[in-house]
Protein backbone atom coordinates (compact mmCIF):
# COMPACT_ATOMS: atom_id res chain seq x y z
CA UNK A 1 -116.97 98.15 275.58
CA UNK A 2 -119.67 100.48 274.24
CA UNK A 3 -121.81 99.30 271.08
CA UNK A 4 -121.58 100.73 268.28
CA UNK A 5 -124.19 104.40 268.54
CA UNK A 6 -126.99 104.81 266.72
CA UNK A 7 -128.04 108.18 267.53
CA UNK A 8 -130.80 108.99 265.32
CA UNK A 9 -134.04 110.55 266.42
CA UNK A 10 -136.73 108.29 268.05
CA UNK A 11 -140.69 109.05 267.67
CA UNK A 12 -141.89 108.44 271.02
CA UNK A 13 -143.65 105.55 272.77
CA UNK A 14 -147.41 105.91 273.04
CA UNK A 15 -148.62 107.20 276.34
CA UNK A 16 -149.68 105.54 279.60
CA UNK A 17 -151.82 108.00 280.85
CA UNK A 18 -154.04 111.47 279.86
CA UNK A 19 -152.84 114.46 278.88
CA UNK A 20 -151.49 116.64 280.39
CA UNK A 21 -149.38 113.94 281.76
CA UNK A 22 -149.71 114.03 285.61
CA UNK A 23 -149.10 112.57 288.40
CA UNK A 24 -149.23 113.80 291.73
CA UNK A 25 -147.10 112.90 294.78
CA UNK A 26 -150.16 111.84 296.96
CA UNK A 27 -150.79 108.87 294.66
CA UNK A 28 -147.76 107.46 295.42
CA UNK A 29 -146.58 108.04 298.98
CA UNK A 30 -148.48 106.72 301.86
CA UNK A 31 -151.07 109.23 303.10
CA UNK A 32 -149.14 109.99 306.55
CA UNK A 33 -146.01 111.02 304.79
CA UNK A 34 -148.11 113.07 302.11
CA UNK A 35 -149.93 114.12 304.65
CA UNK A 36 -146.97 115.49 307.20
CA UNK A 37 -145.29 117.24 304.05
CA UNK A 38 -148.48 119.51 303.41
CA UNK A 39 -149.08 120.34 306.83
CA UNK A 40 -145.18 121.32 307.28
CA UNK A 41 -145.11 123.56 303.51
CA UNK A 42 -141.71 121.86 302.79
CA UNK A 43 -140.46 119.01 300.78
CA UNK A 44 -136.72 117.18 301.17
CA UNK A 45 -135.78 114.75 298.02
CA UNK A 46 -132.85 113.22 296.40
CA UNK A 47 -131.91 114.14 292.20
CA UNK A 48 -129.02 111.98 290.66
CA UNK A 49 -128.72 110.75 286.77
CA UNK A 50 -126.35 108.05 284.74
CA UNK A 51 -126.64 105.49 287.34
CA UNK A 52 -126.71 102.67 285.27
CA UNK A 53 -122.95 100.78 286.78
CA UNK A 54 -122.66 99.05 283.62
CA UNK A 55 -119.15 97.12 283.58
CA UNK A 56 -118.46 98.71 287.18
CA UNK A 57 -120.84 98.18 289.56
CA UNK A 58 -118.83 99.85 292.32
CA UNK A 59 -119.40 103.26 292.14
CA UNK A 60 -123.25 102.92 291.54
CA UNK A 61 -123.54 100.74 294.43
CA UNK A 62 -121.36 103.14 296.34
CA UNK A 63 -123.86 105.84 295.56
CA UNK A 64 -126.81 103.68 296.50
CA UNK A 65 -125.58 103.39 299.81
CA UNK A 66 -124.67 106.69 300.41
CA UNK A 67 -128.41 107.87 299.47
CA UNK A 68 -129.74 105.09 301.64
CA UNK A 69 -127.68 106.36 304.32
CA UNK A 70 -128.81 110.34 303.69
CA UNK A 71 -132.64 108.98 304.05
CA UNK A 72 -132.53 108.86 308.18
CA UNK A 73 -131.00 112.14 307.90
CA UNK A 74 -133.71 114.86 308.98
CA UNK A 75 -136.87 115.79 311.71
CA UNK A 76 -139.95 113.93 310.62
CA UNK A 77 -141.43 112.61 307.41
CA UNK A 78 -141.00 116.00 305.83
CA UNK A 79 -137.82 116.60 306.74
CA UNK A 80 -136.68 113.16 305.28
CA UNK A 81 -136.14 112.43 301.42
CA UNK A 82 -139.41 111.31 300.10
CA UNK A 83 -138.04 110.16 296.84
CA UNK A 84 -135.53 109.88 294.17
CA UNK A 85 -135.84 111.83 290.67
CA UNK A 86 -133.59 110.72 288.31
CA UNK A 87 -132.60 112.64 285.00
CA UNK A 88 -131.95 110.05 282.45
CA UNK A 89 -129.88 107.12 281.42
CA UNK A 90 -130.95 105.10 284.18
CA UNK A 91 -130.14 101.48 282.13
CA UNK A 92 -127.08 101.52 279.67
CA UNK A 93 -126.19 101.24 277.18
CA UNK A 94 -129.23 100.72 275.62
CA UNK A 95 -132.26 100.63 278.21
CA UNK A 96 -132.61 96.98 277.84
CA UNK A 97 -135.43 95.20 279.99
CA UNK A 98 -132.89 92.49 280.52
CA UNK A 99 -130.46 94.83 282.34
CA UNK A 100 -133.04 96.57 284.68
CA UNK A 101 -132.18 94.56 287.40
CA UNK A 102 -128.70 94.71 287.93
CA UNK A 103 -128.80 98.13 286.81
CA UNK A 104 -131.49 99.63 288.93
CA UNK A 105 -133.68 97.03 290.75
CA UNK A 106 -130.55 95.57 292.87
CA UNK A 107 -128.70 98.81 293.42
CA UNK A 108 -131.83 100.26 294.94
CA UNK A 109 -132.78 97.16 296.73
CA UNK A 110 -132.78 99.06 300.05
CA UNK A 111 -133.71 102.45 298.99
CA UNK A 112 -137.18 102.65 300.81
CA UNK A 113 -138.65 105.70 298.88
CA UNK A 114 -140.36 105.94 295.52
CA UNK A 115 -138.24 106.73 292.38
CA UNK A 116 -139.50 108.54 289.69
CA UNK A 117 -137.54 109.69 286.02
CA UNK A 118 -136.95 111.03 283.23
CA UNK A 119 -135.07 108.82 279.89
CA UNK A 120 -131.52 109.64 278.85
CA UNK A 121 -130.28 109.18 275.28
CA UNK A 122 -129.10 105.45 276.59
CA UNK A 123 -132.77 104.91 277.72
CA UNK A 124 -134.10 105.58 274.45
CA UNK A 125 -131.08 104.40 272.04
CA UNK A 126 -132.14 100.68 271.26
CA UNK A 127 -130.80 97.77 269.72
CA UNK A 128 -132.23 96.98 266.39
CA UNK A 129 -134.30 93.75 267.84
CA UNK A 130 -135.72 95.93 269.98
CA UNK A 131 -137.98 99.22 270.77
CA UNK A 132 -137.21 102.09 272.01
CA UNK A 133 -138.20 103.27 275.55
CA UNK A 134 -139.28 99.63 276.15
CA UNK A 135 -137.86 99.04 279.36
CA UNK A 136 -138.46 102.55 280.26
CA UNK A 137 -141.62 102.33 280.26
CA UNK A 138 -142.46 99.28 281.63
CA UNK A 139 -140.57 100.21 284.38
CA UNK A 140 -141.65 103.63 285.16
CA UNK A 141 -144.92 104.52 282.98
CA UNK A 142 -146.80 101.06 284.01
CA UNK A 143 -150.49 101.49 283.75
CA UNK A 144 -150.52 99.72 287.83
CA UNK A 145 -147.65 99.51 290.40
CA UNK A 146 -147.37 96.41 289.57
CA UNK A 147 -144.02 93.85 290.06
CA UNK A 148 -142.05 93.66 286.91
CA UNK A 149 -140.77 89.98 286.01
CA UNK A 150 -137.04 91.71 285.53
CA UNK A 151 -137.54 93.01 289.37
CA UNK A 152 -136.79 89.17 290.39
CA UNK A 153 -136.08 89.55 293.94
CA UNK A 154 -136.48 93.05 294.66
CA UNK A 155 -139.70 94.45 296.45
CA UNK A 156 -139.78 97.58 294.25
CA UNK A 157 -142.97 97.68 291.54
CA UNK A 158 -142.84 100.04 289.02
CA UNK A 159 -143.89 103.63 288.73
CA UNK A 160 -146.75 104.76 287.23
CA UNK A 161 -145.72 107.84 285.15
CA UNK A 162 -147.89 108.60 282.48
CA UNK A 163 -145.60 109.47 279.99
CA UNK A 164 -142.17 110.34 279.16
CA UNK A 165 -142.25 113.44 279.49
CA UNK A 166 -144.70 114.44 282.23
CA UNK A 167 -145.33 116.04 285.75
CA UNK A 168 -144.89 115.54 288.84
CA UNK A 169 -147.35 117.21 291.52
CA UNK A 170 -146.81 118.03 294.97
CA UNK A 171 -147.50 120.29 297.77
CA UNK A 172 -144.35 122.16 297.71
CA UNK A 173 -142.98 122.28 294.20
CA UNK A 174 -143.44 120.72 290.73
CA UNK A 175 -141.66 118.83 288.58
CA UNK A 176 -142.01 119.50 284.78
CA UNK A 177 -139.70 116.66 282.91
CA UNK A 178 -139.16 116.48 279.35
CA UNK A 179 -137.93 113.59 277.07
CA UNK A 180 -134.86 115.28 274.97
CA UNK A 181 -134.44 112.02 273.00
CA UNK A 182 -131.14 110.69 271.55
CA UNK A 183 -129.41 112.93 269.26
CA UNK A 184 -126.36 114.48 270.31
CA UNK A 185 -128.01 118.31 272.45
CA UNK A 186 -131.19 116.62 272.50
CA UNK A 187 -133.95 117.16 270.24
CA UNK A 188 -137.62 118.41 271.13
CA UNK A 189 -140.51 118.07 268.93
CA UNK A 190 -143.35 120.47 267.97
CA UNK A 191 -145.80 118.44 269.99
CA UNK A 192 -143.83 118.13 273.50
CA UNK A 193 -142.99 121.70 273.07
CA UNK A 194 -145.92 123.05 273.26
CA UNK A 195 -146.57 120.77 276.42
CA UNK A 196 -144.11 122.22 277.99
CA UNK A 197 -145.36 125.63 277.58
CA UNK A 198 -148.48 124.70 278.81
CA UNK A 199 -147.48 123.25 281.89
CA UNK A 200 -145.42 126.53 282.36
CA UNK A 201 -148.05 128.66 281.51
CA UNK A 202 -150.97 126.62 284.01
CA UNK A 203 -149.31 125.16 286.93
CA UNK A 204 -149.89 127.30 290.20
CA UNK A 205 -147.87 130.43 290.12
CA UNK A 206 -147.37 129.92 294.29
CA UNK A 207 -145.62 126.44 293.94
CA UNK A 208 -142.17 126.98 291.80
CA UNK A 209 -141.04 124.67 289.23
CA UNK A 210 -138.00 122.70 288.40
CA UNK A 211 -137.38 121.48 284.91
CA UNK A 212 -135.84 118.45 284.69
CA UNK A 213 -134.12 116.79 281.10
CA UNK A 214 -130.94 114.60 280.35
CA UNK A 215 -129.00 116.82 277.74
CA UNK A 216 -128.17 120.12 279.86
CA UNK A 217 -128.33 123.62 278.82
CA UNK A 218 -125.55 124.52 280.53
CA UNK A 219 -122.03 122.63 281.09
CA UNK A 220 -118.29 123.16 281.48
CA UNK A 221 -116.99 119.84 281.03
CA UNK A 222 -114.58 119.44 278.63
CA UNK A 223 -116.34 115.81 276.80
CA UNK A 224 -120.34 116.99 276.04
CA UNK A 225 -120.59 121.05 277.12
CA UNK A 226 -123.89 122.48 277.20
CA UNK A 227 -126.43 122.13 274.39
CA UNK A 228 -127.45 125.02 273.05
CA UNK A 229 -130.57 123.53 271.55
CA UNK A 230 -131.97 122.82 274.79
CA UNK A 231 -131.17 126.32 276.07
CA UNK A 232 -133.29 127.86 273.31
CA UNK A 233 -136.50 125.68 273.51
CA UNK A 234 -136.52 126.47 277.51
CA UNK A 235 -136.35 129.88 276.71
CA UNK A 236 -138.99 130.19 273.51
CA UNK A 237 -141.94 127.96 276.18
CA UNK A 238 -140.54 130.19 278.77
CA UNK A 239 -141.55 133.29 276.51
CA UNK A 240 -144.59 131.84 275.18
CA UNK A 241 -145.57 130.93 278.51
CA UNK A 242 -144.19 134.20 280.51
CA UNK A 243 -142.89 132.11 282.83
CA UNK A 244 -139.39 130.65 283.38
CA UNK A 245 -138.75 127.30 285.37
CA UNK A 246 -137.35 128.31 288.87
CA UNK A 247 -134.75 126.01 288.86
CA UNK A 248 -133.32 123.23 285.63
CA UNK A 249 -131.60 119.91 286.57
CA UNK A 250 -130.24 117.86 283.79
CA UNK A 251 -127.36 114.99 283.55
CA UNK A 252 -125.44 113.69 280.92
CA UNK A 253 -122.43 114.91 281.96
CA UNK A 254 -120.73 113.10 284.29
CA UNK A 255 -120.09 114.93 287.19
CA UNK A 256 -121.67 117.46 289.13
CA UNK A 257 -122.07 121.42 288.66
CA UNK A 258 -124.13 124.42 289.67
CA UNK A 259 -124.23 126.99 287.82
CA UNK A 260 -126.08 130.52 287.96
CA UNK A 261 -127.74 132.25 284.89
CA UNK A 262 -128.24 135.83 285.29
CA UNK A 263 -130.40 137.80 283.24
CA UNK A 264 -130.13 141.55 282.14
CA UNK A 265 -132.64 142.82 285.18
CA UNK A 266 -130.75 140.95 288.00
CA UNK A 267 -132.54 137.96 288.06
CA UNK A 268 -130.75 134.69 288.54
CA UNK A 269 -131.61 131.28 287.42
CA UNK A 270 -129.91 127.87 289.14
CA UNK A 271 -128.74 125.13 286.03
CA UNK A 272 -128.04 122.41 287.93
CA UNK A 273 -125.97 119.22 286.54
CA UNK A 274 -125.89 115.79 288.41
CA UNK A 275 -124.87 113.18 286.30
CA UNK A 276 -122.35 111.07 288.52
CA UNK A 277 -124.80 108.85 289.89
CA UNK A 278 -122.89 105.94 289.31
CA UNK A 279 -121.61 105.06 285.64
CA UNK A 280 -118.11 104.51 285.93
CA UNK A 281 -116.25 106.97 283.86
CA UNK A 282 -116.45 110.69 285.07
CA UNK A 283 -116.42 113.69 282.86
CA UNK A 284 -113.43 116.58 284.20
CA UNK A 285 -114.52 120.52 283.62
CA UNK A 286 -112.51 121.71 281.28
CA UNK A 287 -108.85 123.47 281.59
CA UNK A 288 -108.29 127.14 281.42
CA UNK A 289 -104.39 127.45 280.12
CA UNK A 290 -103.37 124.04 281.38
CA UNK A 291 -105.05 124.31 284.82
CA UNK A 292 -108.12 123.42 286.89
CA UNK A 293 -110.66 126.36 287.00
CA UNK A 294 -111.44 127.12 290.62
CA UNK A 295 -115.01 128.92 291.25
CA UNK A 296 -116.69 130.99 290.82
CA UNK A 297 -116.37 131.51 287.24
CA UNK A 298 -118.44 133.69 284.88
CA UNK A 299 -118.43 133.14 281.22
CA UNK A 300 -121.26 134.30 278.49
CA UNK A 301 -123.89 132.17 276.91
CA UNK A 302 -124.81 132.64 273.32
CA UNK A 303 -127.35 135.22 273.96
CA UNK A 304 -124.73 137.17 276.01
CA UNK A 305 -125.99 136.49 279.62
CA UNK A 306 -123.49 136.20 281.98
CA UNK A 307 -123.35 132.31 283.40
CA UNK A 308 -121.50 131.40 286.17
CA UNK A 309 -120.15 128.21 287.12
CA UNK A 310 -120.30 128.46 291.35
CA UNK A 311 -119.25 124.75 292.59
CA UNK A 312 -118.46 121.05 291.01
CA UNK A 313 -117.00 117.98 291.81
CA UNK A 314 -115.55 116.09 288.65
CA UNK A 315 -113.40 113.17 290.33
CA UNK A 316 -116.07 111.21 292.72
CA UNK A 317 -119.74 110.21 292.20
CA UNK A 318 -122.31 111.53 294.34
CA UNK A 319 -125.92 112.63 294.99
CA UNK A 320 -128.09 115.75 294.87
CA UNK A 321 -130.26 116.38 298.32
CA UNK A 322 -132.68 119.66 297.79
CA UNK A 323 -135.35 120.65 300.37
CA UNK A 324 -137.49 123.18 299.49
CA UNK A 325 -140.30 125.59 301.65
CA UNK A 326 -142.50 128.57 300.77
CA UNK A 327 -139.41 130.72 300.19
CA UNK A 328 -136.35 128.77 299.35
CA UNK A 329 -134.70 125.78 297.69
CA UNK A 330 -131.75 124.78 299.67
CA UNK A 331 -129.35 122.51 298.15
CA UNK A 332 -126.45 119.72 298.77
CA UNK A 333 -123.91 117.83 297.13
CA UNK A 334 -122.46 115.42 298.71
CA UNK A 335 -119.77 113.14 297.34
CA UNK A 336 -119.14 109.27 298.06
CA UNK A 337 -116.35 107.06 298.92
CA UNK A 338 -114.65 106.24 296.39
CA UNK A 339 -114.06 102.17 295.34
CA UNK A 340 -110.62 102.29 297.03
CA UNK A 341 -111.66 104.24 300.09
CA UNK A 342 -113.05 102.84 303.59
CA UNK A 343 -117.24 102.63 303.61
CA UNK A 344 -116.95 104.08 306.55
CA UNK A 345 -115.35 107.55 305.05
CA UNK A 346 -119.08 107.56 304.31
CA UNK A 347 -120.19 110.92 302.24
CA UNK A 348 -118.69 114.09 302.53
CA UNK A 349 -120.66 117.60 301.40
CA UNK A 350 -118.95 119.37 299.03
CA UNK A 351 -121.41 122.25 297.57
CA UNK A 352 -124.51 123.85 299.79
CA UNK A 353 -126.37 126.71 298.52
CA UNK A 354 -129.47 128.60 299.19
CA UNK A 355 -132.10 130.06 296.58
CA UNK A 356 -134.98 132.44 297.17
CA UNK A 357 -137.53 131.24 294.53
CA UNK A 358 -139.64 134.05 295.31
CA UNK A 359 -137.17 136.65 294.47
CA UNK A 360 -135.12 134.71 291.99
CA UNK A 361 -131.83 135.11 293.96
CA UNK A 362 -129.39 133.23 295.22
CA UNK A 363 -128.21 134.07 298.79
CA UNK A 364 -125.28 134.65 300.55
CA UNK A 365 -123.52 131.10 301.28
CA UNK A 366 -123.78 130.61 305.34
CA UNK A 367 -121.76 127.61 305.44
């Protein structure tokens, strides 16, 4: 059973590293791999968030496997995941340093690639004996990649994010990933707000961006829904900064969607949610009169942009695989066996889609 919440607003853990909070890719892969995905101009990772398989390990472990399955999928170092990015609540139900192993140290026993995140509001919602973000960050903001006592067995050391919220660097794309805390739609302050315009505003206009957070702007589940909040601080740093992230991946939500802003000159904006990563209870997209919707489906934001919700999967966990080159992001959702099913159903794709970051557009669906 879930604790009783506490969902009050943290102040944030003192940071591991200098600001502006980055880290780039070559520090952490080996320099062949780095190497190979610079030469080649294209990148291939894995996003997923609420893994934590608190009172269910099965589905989690489930979508371990499948991952570690999808890494000897592709041509050559770059066309292989490099890592894992996760988008919050990684530990539940409240990030406790006691739980990071069976939470995230044995389910990724035999994922050989780096993982990097971003907290959740489970992350950062502690128990009163304890502090918030602790485990977080000694697990993924260490000073050194050093082994962590609560790693036991596992070969995996910890990351070395400097803060977080931070950036991640690399050849091909960037990673700007923000901390929206634990109140219900998130909560930004003054400080990491301006941050994030800055990092908008002075990252390399030639290398597109993707905005990662837990609480997502968009959603048409029918137990969170999208936070508005969130929506409108991405769009005042996007203003301040005259420039919008190419591409947002969140979580929360439980389940997986894609959805497609478009703004009043034609230009078109992917809000991605991945949040079935492996806690056990799933989050359904709402009804429309007593029955499933089946996309595409447009419906207005608050400001009046047309959003449309283009693919999900709300009844089986899964995993996120995105490559990206100097023109395109192309995406894939797969979806895992379920606890009852065979292994050896292995994953099934159930979403692909292309996106021309240049352009802002998302093109015609060749599969």
């Amino acid at each position: 059973m879930e604790p009783p919440r506490d969902t009050h607003f943290r102040p944030l853990p003192p940071p591991t590293g200098a600001a502006p909070f980055r880290l780039n890719l070559k520090q952490v892969l080996d320099a062949r791999t780095y190497a190979a995905i610079d030469r080649a101009g294209s990148l291939t990772f894995h996003m997923n968030g609420d893994m934590g398989g608190i009172n269910d390990a099965a589905p989690q472990e489930l979508v371990a496997a499948g991952m570690e399955a999808d890494l000897a999928v592709g041509t050559g170092p770059a066309g292989k995941p490099a890592f894992l990015y996760l988008v919050g609540d990684c530990v539940y139900f409240n990030g406790e340093i006691a739980k990071y192993y069976a939470q995230f140290y044995q389910p990724y026993e035999l994922y050989a690639a780096p993982i990097f995140a971003v907290p959740g509001n489970h992350d950062g919602e502690n128990l009163p004996d304890g502090s918030t973000l602790d485990g977080f960050v000694r697990n993924f903001c260490a000073p050194k990649p050093v082994k962590m006592p609560e790693a036991q067995d596992s070969h995996r050391k910890a990351m070395v994010q400097p803060n977080v919220y931070w950036t991640l660097l690399t050849p091909c794309v960037n990673f700007i990933g923000l901390y929206s805390n634990v109140p219900a739609g998130g909560e930004i302050q003054p400080d990491q707000a301006k941050w994030l315009a800055g990092e908008l505003k002075t990252l390399p206009k030639n290398v597109p961006i993707i905005l990662t957070l837990h609480h997502p702007p968009y959603s048409a589940d029918d137990h969170h829904s999208g936070s508005t909040y969130m929506k409108t601080v991405i769009e005042d740093a996007a203003k301040a900064a005259r420039r919008h992230p190419d591409m947002i991946v969140a979580g929360h939500v439980h389940d997986y969607q894609r959805l497609t802003k478009t703004t009043t000159d034609g230009t078109q904006y992917p809000y991605l949610v991945t949040g079935a990563g492996g806690y056990h209870n799933l989050h359904a997209i709402r009804k429309v009169d007593g029955e499933k919707m089946i996309p595409p489906v447009t419906f207005a934001d608050t400001a009046g942009d047309p959003v449309t919700l283009d693919s999900y999967c709300d009844d089986q966990h899964g995993f996120l695989r995105l490559s990206v080159d100097q023109q395109k992001f192309t995406g894939r959702y797969y979806r895992v066996p379920r606890p009852q099913d065979p292994r050896s159903k292995g994953s099934q794709l159930v979403d692909y889609f292309e996106y021309d970051w240049k352009n802002h557009k998302l093109l015609p669906n060749q599969q």
